[in-house]
C-alpha atoms as a PDB file:
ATOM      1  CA  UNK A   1     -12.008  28.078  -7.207  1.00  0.00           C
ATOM      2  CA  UNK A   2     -10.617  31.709  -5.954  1.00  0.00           C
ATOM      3  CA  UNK A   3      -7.432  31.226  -8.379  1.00  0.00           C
ATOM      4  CA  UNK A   4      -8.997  35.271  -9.426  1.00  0.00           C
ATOM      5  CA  UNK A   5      -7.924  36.249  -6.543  1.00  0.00           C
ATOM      6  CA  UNK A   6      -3.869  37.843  -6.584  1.00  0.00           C
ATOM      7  CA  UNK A   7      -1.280  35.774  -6.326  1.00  0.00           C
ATOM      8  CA  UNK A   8       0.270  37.376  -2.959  1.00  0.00           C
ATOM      9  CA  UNK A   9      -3.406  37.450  -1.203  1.00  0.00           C
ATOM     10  CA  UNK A  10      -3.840  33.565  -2.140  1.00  0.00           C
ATOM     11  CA  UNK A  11      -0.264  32.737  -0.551  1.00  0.00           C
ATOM     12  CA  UNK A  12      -1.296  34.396   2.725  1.00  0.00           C
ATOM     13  CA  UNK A  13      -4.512  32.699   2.790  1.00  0.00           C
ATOM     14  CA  UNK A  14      -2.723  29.658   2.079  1.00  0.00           C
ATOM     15  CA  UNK A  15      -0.434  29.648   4.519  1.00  0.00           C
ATOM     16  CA  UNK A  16      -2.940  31.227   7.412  1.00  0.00           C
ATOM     17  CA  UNK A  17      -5.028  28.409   6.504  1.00  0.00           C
ATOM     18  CA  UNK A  18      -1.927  25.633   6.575  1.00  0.00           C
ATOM     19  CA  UNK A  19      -0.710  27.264   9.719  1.00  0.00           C
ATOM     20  CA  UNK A  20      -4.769  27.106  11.300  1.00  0.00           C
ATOM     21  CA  UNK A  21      -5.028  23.562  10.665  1.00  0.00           C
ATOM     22  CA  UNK A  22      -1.623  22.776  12.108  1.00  0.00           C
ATOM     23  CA  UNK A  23      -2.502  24.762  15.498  1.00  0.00           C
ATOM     24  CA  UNK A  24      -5.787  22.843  15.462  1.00  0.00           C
ATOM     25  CA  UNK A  25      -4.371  19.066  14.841  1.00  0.00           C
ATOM     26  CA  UNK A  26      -1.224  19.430  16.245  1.00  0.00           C
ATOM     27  CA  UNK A  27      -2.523  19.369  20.097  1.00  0.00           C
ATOM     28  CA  UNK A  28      -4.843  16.073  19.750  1.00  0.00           C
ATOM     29  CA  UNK A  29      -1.727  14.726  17.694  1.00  0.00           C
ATOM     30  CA  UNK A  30       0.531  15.259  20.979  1.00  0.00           C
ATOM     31  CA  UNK A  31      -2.397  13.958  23.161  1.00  0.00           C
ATOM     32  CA  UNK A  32      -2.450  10.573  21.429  1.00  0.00           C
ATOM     33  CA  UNK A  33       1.854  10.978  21.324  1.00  0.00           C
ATOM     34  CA  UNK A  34       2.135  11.463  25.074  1.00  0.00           C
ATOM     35  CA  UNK A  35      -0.562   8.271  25.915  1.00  0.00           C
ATOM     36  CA  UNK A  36       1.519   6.341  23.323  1.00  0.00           C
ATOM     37  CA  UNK A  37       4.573   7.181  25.043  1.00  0.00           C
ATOM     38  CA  UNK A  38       3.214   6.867  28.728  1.00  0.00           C
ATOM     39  CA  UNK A  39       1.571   3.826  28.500  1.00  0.00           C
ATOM     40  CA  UNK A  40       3.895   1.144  26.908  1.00  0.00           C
ATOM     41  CA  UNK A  41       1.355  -1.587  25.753  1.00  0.00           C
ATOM     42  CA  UNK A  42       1.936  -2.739  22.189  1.00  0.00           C
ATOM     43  CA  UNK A  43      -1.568  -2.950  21.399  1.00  0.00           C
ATOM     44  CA  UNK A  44      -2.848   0.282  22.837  1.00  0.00           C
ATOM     45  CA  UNK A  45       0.676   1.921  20.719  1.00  0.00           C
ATOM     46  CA  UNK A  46      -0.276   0.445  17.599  1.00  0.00           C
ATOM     47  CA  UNK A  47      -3.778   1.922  18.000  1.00  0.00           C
ATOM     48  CA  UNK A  48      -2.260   5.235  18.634  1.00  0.00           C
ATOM     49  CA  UNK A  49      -0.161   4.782  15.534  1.00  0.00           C
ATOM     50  CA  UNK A  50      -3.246   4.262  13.787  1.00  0.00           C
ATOM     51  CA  UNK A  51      -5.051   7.648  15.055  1.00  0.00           C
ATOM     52  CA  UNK A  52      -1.546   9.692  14.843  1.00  0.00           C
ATOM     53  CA  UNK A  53      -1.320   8.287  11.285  1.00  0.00           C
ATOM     54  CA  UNK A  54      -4.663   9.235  10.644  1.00  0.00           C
ATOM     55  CA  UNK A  55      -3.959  12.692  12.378  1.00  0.00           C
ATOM     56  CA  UNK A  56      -1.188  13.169   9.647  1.00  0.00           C
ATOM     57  CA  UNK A  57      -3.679  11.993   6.574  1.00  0.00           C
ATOM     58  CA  UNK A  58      -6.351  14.791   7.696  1.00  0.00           C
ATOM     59  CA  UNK A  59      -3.032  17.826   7.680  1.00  0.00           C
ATOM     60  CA  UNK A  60      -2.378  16.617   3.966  1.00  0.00           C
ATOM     61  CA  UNK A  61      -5.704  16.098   3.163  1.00  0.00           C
ATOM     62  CA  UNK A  62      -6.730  19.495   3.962  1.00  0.00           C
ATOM     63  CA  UNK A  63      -3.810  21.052   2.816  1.00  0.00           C
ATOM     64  CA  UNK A  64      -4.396  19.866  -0.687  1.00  0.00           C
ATOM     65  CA  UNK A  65      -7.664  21.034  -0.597  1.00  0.00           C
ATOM     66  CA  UNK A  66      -6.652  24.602   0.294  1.00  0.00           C
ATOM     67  CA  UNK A  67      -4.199  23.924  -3.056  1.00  0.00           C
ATOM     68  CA  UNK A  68      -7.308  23.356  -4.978  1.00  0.00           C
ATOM     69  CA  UNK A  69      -9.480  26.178  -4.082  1.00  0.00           C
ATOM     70  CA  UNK A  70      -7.491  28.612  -4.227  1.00  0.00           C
ATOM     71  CA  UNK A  71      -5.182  27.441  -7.349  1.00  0.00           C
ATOM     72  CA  UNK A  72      -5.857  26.341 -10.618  1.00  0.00           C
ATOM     73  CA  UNK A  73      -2.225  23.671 -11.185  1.00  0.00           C
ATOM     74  CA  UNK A  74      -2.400  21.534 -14.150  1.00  0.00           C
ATOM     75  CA  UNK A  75      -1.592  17.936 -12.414  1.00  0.00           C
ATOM     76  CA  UNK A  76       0.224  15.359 -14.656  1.00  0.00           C
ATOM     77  CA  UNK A  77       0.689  13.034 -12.366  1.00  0.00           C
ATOM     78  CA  UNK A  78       1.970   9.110 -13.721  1.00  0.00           C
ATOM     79  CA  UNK A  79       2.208   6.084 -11.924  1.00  0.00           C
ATOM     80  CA  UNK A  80       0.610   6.367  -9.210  1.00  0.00           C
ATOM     81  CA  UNK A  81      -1.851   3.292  -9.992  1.00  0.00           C
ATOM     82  CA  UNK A  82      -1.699   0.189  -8.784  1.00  0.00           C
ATOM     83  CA  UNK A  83       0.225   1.698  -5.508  1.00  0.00           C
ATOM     84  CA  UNK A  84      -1.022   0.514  -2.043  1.00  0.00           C
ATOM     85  CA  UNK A  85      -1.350   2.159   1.644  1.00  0.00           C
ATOM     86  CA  UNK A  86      -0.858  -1.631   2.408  1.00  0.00           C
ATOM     87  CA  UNK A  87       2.357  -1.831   1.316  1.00  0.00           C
ATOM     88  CA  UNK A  88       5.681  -1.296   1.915  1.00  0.00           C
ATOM     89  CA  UNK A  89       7.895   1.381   0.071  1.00  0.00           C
ATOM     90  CA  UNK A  90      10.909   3.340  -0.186  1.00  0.00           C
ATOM     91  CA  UNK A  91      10.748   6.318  -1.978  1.00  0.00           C
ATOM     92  CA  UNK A  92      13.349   8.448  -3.789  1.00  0.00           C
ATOM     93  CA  UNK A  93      13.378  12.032  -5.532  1.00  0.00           C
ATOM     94  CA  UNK A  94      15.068  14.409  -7.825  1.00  0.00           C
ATOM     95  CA  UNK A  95      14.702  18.134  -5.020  1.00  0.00           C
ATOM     96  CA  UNK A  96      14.772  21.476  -6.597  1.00  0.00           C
ATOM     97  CA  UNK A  97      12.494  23.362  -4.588  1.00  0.00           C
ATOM     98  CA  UNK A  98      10.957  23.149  -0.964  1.00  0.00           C
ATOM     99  CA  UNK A  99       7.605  22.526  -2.867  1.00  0.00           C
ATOM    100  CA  UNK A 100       8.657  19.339  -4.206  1.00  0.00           C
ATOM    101  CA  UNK A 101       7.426  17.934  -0.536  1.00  0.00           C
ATOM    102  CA  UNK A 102       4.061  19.334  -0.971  1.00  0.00           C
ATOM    103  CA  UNK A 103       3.941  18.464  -4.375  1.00  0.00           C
ATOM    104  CA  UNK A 104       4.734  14.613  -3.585  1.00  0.00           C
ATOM    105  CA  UNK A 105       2.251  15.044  -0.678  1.00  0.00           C
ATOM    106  CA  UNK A 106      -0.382  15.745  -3.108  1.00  0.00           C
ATOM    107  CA  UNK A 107       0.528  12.780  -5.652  1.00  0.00           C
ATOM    108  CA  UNK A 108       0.961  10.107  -3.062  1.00  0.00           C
ATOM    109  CA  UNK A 109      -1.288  10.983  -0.134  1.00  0.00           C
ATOM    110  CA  UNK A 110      -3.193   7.564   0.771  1.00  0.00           C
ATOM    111  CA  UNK A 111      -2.166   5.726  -2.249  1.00  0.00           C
ATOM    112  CA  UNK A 112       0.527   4.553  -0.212  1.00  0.00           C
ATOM    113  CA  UNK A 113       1.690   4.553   3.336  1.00  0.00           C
ATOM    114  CA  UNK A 114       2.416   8.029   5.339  1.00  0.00           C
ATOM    115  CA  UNK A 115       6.235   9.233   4.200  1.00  0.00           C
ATOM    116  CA  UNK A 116       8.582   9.167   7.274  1.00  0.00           C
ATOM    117  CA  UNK A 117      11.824  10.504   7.052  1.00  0.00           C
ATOM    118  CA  UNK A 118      15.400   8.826   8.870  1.00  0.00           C
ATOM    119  CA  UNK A 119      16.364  11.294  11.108  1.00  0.00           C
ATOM    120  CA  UNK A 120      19.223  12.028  13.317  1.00  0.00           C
ATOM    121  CA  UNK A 121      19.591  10.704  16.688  1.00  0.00           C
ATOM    122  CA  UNK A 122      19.679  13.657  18.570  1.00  0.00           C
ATOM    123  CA  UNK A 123      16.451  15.359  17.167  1.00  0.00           C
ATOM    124  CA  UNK A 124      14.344  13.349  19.394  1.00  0.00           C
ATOM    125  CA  UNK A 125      14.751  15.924  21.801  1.00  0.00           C
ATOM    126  CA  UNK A 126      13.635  19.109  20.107  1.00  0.00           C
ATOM    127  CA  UNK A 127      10.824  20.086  22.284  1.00  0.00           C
ATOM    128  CA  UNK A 128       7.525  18.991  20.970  1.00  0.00           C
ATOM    129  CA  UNK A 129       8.165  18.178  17.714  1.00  0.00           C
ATOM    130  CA  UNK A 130      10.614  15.055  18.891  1.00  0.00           C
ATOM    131  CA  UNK A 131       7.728  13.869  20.746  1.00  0.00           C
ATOM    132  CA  UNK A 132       5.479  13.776  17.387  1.00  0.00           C
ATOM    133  CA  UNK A 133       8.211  12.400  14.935  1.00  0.00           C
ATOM    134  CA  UNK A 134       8.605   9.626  17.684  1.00  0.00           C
ATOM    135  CA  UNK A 135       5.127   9.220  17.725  1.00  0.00           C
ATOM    136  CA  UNK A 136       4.735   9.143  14.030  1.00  0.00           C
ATOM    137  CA  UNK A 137       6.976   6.274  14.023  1.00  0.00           C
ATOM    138  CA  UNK A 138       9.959   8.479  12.079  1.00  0.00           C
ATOM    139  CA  UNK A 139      12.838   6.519  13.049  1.00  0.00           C
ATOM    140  CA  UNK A 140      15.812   8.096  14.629  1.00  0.00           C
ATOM    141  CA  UNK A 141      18.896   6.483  13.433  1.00  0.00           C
ATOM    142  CA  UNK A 142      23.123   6.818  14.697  1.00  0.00           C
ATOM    143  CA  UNK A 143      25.540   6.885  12.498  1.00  0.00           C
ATOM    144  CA  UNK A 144      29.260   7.421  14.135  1.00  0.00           C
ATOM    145  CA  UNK A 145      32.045   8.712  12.103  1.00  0.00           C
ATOM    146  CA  UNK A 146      35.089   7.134  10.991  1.00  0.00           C
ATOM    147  CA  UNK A 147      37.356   9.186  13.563  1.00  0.00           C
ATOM    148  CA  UNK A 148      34.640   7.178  16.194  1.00  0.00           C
ATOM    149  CA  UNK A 149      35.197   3.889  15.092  1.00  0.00           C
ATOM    150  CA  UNK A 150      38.832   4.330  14.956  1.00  0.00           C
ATOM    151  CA  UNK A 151      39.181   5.563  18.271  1.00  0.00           C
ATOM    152  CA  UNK A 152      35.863   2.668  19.608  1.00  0.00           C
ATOM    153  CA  UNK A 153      36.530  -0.643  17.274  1.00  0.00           C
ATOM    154  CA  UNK A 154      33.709  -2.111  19.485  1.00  0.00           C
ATOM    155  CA  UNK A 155      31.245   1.051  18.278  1.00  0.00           C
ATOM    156  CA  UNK A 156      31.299  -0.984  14.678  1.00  0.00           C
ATOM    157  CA  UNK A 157      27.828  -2.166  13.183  1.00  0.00           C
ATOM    158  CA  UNK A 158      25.902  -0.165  16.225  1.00  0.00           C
ATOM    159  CA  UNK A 159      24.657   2.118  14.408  1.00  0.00           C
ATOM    160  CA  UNK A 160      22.998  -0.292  11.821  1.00  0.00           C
ATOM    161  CA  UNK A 161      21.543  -2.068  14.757  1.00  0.00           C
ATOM    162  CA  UNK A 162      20.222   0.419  16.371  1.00  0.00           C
ATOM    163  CA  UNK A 163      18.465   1.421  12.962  1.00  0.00           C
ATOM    164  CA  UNK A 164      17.050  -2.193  12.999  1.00  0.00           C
ATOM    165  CA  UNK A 165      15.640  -1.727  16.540  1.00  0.00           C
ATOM    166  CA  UNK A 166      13.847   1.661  15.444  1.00  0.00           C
ATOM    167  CA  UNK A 167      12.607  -0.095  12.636  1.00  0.00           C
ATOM    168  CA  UNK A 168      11.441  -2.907  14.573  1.00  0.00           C
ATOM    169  CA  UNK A 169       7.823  -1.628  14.371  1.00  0.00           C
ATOM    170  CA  UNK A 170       7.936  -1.780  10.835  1.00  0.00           C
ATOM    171  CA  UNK A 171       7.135  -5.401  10.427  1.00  0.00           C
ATOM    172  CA  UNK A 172       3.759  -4.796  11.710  1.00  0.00           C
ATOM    173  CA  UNK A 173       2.836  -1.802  10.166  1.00  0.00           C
ATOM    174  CA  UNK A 174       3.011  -0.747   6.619  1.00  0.00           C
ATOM    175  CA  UNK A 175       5.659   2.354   5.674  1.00  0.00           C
ATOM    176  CA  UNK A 176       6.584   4.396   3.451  1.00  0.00           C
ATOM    177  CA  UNK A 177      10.787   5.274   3.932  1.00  0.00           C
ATOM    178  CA  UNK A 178      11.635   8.747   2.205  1.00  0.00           C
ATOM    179  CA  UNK A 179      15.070  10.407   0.935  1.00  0.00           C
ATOM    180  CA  UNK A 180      16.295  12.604  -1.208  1.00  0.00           C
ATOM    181  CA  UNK A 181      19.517  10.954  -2.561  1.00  0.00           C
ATOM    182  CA  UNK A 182      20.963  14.317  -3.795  1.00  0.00           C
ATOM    183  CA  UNK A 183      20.897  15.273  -0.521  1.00  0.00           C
ATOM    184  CA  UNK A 184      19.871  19.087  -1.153  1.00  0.00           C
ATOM    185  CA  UNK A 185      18.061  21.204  -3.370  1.00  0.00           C
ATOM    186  CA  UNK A 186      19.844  21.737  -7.410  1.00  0.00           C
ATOM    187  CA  UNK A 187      21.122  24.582  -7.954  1.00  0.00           C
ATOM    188  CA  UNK A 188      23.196  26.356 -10.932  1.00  0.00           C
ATOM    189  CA  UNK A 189      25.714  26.853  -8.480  1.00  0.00           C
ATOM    190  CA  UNK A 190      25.736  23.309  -6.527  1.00  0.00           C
ATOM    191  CA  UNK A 191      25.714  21.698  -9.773  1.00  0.00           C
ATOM    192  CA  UNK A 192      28.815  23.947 -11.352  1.00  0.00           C
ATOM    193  CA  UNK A 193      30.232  22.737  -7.785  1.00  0.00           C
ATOM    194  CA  UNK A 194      29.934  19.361  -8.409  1.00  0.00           C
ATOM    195  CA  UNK A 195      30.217  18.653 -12.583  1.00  0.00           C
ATOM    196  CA  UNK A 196      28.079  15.520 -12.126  1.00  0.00           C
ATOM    197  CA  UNK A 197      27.833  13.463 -15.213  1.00  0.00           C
ATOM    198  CA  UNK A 198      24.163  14.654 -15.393  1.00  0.00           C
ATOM    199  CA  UNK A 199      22.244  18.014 -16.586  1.00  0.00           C
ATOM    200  CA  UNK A 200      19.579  18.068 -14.327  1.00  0.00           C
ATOM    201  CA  UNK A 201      20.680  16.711 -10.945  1.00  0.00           C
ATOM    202  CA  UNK A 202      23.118  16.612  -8.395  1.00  0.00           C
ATOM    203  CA  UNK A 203      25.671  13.142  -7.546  1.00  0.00           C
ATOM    204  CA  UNK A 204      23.431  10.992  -5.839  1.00  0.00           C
ATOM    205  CA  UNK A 205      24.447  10.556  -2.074  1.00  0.00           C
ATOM    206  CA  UNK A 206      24.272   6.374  -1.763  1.00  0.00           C
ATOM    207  CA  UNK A 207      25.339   5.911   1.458  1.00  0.00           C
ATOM    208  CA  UNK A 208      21.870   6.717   2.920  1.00  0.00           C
ATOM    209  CA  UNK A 209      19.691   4.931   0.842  1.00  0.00           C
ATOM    210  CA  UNK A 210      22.451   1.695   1.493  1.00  0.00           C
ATOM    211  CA  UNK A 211      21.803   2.682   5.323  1.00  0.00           C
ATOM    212  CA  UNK A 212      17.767   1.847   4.814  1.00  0.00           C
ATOM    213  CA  UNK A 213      18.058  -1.051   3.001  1.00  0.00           C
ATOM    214  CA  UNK A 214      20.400  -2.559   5.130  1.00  0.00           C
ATOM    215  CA  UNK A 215      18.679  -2.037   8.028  1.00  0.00           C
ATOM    216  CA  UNK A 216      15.143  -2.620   6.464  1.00  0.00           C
ATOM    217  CA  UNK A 217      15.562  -4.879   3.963  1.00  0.00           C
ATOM    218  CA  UNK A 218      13.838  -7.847   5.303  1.00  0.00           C
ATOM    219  CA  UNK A 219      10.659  -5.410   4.351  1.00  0.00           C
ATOM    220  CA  UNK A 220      11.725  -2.876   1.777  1.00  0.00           C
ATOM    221  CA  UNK A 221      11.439  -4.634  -1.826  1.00  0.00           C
ATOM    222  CA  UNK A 222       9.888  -2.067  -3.751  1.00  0.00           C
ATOM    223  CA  UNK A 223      11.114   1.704  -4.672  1.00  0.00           C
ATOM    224  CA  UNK A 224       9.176   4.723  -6.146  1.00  0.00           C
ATOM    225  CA  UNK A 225      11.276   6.513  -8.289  1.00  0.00           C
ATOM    226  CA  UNK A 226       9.914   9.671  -8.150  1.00  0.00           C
ATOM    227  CA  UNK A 227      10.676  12.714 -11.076  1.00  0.00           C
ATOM    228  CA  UNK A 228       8.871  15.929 -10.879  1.00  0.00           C
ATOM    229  CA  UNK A 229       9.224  18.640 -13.452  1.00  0.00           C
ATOM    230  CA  UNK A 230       7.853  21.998 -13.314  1.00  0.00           C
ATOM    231  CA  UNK A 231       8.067  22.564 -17.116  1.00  0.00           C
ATOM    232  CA  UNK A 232       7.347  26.654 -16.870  1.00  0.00           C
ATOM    233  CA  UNK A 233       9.176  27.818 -14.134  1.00  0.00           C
ATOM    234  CA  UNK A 234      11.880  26.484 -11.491  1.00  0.00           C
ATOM    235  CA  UNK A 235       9.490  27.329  -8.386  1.00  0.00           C
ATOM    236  CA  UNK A 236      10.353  28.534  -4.515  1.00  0.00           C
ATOM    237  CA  UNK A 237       7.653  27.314  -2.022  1.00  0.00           C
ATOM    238  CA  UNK A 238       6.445  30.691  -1.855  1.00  0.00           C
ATOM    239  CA  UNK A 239       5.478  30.307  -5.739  1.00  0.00           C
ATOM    240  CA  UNK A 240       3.438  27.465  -4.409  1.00  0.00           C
ATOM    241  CA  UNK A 241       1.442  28.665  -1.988  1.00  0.00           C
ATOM    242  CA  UNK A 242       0.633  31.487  -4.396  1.00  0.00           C
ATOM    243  CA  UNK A 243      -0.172  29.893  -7.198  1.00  0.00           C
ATOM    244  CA  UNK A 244       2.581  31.181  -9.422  1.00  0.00           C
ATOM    245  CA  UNK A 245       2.944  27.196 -10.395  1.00  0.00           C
ATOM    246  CA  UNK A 246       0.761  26.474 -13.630  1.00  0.00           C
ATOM    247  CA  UNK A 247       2.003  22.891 -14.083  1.00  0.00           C
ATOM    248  CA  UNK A 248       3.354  20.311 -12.281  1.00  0.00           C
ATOM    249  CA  UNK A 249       4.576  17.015 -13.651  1.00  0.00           C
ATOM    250  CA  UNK A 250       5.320  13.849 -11.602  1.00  0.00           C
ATOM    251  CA  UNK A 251       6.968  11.126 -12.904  1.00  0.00           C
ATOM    252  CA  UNK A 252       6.460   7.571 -10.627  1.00  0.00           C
ATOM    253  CA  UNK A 253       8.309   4.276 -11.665  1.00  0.00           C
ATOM    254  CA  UNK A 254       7.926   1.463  -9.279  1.00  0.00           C
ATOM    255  CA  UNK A 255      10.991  -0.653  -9.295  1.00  0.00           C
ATOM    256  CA  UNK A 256      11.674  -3.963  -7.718  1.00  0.00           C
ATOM    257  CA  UNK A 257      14.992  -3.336  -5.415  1.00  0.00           C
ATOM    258  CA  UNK A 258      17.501  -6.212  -6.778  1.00  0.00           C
ATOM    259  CA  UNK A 259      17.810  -8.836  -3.544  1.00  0.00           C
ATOM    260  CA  UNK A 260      21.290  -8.306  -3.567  1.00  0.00           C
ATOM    261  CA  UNK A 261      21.045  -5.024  -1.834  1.00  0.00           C
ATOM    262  CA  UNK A 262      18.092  -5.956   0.851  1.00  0.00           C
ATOM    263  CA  UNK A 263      20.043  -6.154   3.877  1.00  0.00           C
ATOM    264  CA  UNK A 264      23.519  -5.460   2.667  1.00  0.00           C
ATOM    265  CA  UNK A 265      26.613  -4.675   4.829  1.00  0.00           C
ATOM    266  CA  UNK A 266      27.361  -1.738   2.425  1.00  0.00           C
ATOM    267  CA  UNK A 267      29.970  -0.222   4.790  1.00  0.00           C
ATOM    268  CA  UNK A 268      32.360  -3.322   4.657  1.00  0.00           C
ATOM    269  CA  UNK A 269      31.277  -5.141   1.772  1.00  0.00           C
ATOM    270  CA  UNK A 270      33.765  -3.290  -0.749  1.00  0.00           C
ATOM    271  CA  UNK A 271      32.272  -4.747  -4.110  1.00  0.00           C
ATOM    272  CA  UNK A 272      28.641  -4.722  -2.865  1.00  0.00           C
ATOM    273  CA  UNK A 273      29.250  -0.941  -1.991  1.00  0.00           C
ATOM    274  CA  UNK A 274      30.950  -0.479  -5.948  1.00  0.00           C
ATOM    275  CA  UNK A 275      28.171  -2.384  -7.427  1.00  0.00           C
ATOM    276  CA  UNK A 276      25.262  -0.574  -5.118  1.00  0.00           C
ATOM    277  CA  UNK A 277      26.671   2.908  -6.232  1.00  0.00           C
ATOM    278  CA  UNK A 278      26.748   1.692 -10.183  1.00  0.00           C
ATOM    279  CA  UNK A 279      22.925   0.665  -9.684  1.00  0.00           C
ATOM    280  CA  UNK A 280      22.364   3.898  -8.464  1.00  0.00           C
ATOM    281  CA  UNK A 281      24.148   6.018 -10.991  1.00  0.00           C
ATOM    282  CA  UNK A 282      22.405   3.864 -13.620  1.00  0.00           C
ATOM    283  CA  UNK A 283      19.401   5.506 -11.957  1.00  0.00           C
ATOM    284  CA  UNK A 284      20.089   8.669 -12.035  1.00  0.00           C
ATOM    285  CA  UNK A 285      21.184   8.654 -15.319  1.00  0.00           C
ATOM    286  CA  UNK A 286      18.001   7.205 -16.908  1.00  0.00           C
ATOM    287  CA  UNK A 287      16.310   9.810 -14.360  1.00  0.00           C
ATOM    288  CA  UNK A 288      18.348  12.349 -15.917  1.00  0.00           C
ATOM    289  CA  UNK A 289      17.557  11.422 -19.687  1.00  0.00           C
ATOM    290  CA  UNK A 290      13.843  11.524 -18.463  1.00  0.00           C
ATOM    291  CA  UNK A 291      13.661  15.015 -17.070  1.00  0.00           C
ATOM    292  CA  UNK A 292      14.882  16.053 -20.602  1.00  0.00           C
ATOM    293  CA  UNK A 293      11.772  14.323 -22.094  1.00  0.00           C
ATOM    294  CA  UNK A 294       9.424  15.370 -19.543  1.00  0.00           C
ATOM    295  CA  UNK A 295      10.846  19.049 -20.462  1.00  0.00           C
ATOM    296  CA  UNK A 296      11.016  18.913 -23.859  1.00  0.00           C
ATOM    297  CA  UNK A 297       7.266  17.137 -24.425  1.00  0.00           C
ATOM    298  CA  UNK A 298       5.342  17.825 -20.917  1.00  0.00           C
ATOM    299  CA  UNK A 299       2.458  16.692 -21.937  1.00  0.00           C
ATOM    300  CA  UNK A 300       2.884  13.279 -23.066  1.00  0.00           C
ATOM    301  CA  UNK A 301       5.875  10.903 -23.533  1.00  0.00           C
ATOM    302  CA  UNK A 302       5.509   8.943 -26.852  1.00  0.00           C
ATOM    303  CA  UNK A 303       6.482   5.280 -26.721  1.00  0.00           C
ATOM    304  CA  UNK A 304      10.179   5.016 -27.908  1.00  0.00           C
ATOM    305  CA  UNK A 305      10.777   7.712 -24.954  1.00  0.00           C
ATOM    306  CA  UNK A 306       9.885   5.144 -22.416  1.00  0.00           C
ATOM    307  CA  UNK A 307      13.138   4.580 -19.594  1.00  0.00           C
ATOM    308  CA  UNK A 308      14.052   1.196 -19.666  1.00  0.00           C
ATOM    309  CA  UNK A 309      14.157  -0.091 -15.666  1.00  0.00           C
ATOM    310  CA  UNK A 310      17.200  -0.807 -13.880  1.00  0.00           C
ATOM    311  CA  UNK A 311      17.908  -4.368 -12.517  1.00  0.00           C
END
């Protein structure tokens, strides 16, 4: 443990070590991307999946070890038994901070499937990177805009579809689909902004998570419902790497996704779409009532405290 050391020299070692192992894994990561994209053989892909996955494992892996030595974080971290890298998952978060990634990297990493992000269409072309994300299996969805479909009627449902055929790969291989539903970080200013019906998030974006689920949700039946809490101190990610962050809590209830939403048409099913964006507020209001436990008694919840689960 070199959590002695000061706080500004242990962020710089942090990230010169982060940064080291990214140079050294990220060109065998775009060796195994390029044969995987050269070579179109479904078995020979999936293997490369399997090695790029495993690619992505080792970055984490190490990179929570570097969190270890050289900081000293009190983990509370509940839930996370009983979860399965066999398994598919869709996973959801309350964001404050650009260390809530890392932070959910270190909970999660290999107790369930590697976290992939939806992104947009047109990032597959940002040089190298676009080439690993593809390669990592993070699918690239469409989405056109309402001024589109009014001026294309025949444009309508393409985008889901084409969110299907990224996901295709899916079936085969176990995932884990990420979002945060807020959509950005909280802030006293966002939040002012917005006078959502809760204290400590942001309106939860639906549309997005409706997106996944009906493209996906032939194999999405199970969400994480993931709270984290830094009871001392609202962190930056620079705080992280220095070790400014003395405790970190983080929250996981796994929740069955009601069948009524696997697969959904949420963009023209008018009382799905009403009832999908109750389901989620219900959420985010027992998630809401939960951060105010997990601050008020960080160390323990008793049993009346318990959030009932939504259905």
């Amino acid at each position: 443990m070199l959590n002695f050391l000061p706080a500004p020299l242990r962020g710089v070692l942090a990230a010169t070590l982060i940064l080291t192992n990214t140079v050294l894994l990220f060109p065998v990561l775009l060796v195994f991307a390029l044969a995987k994209l050269v070579i179109p053989v479904t078995g020979f892909r999936r293997v490369c999946t399997v090695v790029l996955n495993f690619i992505a494992y080792v970055w984490i892996g190490f990179n929570n070890t570097v969190n270890d030595v050289l900081h000293k974080v009190e983990w509370d971290i509940r839930g996370a038994e009983g979860l399965s890298p066999d398994q598919w998952y869709f996973v959801t978060c309350n964001h404050q901070t650009w260390a809530d990634i890392p932070a959910i990297q270190y909970a999660l990493n290999r107790h369930i499937p590697l976290l992939k992000f939806f992104l947009k269409q047109q990032l597959i072309w940002v040089p190298l990177l676009g080439v690993a994300w593809w390669a990592l299996d993070f699918p690239f969805m469409r989405r056109y805009t309402r001024e589109q479909l009014e001026k294309r009627p025949e444009l309508k449902g393409k985008d889901l579809e084409t969110t299907r055929q990224a996901c295709e790969k899916f079936r085969y291989t176990p995932v884990t689909v990420f979002n945060f539903m807020e959509g950005t970080r909280f802030t006293p200013a966002k939040h002012a902004a917005q006078t959502p019906p809760y204290r400590n998030l942001l309106n939860p974006k639906a549309g997005g998570t409706a997106f996944v689920l009906g493209a996906m949700g032939d194999t999405l039946h199970t969400m994480l419902d993931v709270t984290i809490v830094y009871p001392d101190q609202n962190p930056g990610f620079w705080d992280f790497l220095c070790g400014r962050i003395q405790r970190i809590v983080i929250d996981i209830r796994t929740l069955e996704i009601p069948q009524r939403f696997l697969g959904m048409d949420y963009q023209n099913d008018e009382i799905l779409r009403a009832d999908f964006q109750q389901w989620v507020g219900e959420l985010w209001a027992e998630k809401d009532l939960l951060i105010e436990q997990l601050k008020r008694s960080p160390s323990s919840l008793t049993e009346g405290d318990q959030v009932p689960e939504s259905s």
